[in-house]
N, C-alpha and C. Protein backbone atom coordinates (compact mmCIF):
# COMPACT_ATOMS: atom_id res chain seq x y z
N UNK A 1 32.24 -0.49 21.86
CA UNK A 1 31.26 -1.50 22.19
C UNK A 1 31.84 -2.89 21.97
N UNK A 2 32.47 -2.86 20.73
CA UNK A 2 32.99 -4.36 20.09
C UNK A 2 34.23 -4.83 21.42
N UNK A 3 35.03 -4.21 21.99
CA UNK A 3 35.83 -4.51 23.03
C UNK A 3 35.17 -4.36 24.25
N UNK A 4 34.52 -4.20 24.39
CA UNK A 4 33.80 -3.51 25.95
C UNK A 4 32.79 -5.01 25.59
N UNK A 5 32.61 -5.70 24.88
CA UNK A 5 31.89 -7.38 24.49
C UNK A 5 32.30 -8.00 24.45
N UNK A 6 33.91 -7.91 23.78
CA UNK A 6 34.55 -9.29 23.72
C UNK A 6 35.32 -9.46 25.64
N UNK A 7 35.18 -8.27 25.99
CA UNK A 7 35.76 -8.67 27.60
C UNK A 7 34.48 -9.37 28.16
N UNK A 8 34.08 -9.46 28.09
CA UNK A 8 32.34 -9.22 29.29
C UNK A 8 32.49 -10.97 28.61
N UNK A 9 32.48 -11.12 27.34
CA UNK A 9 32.11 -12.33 26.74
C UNK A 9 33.22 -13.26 27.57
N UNK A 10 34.75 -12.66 27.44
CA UNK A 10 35.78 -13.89 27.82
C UNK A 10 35.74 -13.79 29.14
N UNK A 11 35.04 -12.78 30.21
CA UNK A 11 35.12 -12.83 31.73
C UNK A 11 33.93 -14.31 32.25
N UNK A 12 32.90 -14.32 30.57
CA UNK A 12 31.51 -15.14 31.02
C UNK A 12 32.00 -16.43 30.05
N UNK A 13 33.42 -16.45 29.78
CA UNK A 13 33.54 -17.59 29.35
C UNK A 13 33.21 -18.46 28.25
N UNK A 14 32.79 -17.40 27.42
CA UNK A 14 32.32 -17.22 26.34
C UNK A 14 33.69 -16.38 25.25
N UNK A 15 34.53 -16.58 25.37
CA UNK A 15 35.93 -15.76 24.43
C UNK A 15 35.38 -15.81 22.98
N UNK A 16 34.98 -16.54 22.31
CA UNK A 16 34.41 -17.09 20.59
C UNK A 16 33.46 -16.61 20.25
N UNK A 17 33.06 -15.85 21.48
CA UNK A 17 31.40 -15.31 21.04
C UNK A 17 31.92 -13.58 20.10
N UNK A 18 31.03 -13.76 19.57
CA UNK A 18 31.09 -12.28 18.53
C UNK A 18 29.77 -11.74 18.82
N UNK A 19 29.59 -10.15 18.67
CA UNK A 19 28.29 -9.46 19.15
C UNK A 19 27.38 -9.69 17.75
N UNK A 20 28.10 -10.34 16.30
CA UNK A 20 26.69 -10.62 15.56
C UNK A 20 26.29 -11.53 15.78
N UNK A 21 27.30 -12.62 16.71
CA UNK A 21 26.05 -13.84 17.20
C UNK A 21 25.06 -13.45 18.00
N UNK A 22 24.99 -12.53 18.90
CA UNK A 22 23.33 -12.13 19.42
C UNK A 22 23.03 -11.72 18.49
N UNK A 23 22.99 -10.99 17.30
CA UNK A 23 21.85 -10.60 16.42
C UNK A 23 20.95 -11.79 15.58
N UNK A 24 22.44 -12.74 15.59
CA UNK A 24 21.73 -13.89 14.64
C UNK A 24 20.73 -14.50 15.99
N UNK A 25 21.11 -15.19 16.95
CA UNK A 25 20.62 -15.43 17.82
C UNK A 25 18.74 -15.10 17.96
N UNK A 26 18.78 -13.69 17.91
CA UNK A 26 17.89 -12.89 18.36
C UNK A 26 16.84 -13.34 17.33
N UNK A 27 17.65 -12.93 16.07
CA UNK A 27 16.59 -13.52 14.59
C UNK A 27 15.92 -15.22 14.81
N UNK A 28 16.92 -15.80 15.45
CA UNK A 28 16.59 -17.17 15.66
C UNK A 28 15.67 -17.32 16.40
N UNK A 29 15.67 -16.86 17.71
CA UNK A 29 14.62 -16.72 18.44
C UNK A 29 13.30 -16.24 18.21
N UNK A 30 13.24 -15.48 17.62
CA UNK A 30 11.98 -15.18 17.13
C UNK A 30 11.48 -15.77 16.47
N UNK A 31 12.20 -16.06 15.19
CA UNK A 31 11.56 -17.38 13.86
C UNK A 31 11.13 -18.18 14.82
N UNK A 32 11.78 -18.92 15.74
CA UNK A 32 11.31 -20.16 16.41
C UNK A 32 9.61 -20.21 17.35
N UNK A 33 9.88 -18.46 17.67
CA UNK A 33 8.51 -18.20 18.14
C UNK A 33 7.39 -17.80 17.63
N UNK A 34 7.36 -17.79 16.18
CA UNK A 34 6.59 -17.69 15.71
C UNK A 34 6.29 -16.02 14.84
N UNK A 35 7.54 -15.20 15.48
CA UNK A 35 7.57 -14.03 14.45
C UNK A 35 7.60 -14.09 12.94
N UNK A 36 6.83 -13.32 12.65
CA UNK A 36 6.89 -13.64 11.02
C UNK A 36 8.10 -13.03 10.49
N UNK A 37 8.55 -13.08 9.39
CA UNK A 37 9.91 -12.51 8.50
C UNK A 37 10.05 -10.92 8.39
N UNK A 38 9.35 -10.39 7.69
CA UNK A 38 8.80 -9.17 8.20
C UNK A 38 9.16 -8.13 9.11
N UNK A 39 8.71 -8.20 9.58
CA UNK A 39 8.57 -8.46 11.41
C UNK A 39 10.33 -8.38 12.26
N UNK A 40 11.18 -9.70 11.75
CA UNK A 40 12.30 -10.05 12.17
C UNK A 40 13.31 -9.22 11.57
N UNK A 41 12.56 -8.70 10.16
CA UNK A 41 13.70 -8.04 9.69
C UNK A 41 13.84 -6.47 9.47
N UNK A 42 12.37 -6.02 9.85
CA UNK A 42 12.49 -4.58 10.75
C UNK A 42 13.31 -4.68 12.07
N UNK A 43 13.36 -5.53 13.16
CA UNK A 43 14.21 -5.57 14.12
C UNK A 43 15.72 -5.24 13.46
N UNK A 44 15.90 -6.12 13.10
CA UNK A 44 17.06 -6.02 12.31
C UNK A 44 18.05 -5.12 11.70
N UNK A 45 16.55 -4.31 10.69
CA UNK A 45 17.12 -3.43 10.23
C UNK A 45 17.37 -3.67 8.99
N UNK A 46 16.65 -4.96 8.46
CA UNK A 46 17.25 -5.31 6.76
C UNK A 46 16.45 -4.78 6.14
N UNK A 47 17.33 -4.05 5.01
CA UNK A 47 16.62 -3.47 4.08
C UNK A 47 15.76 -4.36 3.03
N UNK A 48 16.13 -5.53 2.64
CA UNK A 48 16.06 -6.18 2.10
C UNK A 48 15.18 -7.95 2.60
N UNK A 49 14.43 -7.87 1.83
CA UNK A 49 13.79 -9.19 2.45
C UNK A 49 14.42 -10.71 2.00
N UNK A 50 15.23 -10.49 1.34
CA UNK A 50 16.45 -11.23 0.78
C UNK A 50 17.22 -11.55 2.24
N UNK A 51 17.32 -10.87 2.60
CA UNK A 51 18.38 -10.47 3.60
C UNK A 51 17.97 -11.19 4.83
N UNK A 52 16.51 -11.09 5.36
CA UNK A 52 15.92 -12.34 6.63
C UNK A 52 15.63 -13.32 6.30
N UNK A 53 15.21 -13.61 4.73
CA UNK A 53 14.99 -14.83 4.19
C UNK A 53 15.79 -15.36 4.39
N UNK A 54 17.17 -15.79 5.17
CA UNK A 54 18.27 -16.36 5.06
C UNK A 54 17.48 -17.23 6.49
N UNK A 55 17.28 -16.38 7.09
CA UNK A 55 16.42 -17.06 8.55
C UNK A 55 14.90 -17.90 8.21
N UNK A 56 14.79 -18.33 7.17
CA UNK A 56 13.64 -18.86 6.90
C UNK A 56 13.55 -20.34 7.16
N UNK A 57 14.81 -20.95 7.14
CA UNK A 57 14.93 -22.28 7.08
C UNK A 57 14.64 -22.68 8.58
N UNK A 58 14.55 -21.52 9.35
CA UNK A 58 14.86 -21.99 10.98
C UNK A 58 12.98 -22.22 11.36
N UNK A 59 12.06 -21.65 10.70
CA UNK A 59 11.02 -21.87 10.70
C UNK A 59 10.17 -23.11 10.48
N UNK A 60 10.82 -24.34 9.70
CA UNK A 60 10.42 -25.35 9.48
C UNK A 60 9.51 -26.36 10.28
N UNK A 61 9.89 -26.07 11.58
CA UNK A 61 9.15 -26.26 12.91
C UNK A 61 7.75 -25.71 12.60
N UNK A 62 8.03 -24.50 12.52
CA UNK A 62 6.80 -23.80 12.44
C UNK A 62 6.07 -24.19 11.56
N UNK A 63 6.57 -24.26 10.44
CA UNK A 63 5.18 -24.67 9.02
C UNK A 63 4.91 -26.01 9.50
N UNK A 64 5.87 -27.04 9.66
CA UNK A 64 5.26 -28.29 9.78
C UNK A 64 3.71 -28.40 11.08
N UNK A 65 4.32 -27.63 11.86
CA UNK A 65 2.97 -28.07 13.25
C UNK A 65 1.65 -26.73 12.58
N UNK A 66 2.04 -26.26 11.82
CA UNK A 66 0.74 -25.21 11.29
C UNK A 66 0.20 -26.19 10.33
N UNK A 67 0.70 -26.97 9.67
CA UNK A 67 0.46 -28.22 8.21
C UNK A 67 -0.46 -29.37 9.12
N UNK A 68 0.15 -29.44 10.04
CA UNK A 68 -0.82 -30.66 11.00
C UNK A 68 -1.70 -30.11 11.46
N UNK A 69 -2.01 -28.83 11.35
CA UNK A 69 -3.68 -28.74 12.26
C UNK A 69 -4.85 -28.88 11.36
N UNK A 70 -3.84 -28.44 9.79
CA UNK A 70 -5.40 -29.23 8.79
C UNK A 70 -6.03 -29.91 9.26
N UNK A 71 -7.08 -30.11 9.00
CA UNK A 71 -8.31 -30.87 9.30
C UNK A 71 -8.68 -31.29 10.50
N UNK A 72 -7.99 -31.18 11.29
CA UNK A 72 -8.12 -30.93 13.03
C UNK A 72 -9.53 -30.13 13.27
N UNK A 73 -9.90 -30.87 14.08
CA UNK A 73 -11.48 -30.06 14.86
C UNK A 73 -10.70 -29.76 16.03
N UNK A 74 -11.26 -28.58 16.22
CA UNK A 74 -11.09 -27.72 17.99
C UNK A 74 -12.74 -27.83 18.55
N UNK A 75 -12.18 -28.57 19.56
CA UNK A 75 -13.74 -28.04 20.62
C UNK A 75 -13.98 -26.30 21.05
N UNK A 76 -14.99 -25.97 20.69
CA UNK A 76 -14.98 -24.43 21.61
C UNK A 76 -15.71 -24.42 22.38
N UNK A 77 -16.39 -26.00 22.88
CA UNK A 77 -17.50 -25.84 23.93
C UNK A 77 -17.54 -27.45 24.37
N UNK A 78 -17.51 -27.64 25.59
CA UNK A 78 -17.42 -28.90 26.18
C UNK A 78 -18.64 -29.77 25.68
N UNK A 79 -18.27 -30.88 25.34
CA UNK A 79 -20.03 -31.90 25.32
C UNK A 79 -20.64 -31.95 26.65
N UNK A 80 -21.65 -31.51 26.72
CA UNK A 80 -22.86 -32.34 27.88
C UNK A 80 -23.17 -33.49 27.52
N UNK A 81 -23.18 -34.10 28.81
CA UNK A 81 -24.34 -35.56 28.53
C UNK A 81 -25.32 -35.07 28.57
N UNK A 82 -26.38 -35.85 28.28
CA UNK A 82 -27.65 -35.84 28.31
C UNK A 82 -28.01 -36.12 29.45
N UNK A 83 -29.32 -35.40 29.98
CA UNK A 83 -30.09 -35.72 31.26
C UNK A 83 -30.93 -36.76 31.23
């Protein structure tokens, strides 16, 4: 697999790429979307929650715009004017 990747990688021009950068990748992607840790590190495969916590820092995005909806009102129903 590991050679049958690094060709495919240097044919796409990509020679530096290593197949655990898609895993990290993958972890990244998800933190960014909103997968919880958990979650990222059953994909994974970590035994250890030590082990995705390393991907926690990539979430920061995430807590900050969840921190700003404090006290935020949501409409769940349009205003009418009055007749």
């Amino acid at each position: 697999m590991s050679k049958a990747f690094k060709a495919g990688a240097r044919a796409a021009g990509y020679g530096h790429a290593r197949l655990h950068d898609l895993r990290h990748s993958t972890a990244s992607e998800m933190i960014n979307a909103g997968v919880d840790l958990y979650t990222v590190g059953g994909v994974l495969g970590h035994k250890s929650a030590i082990s995705t916590k390393r991907y926690s820092h990539l979430a920061t995005q995430t807590l900050q715009s969840a921190v700003a909806l404090v006290g935020k009102k949501t409409r769940t129903t349009p205003k009418r004017k009055a007749p």
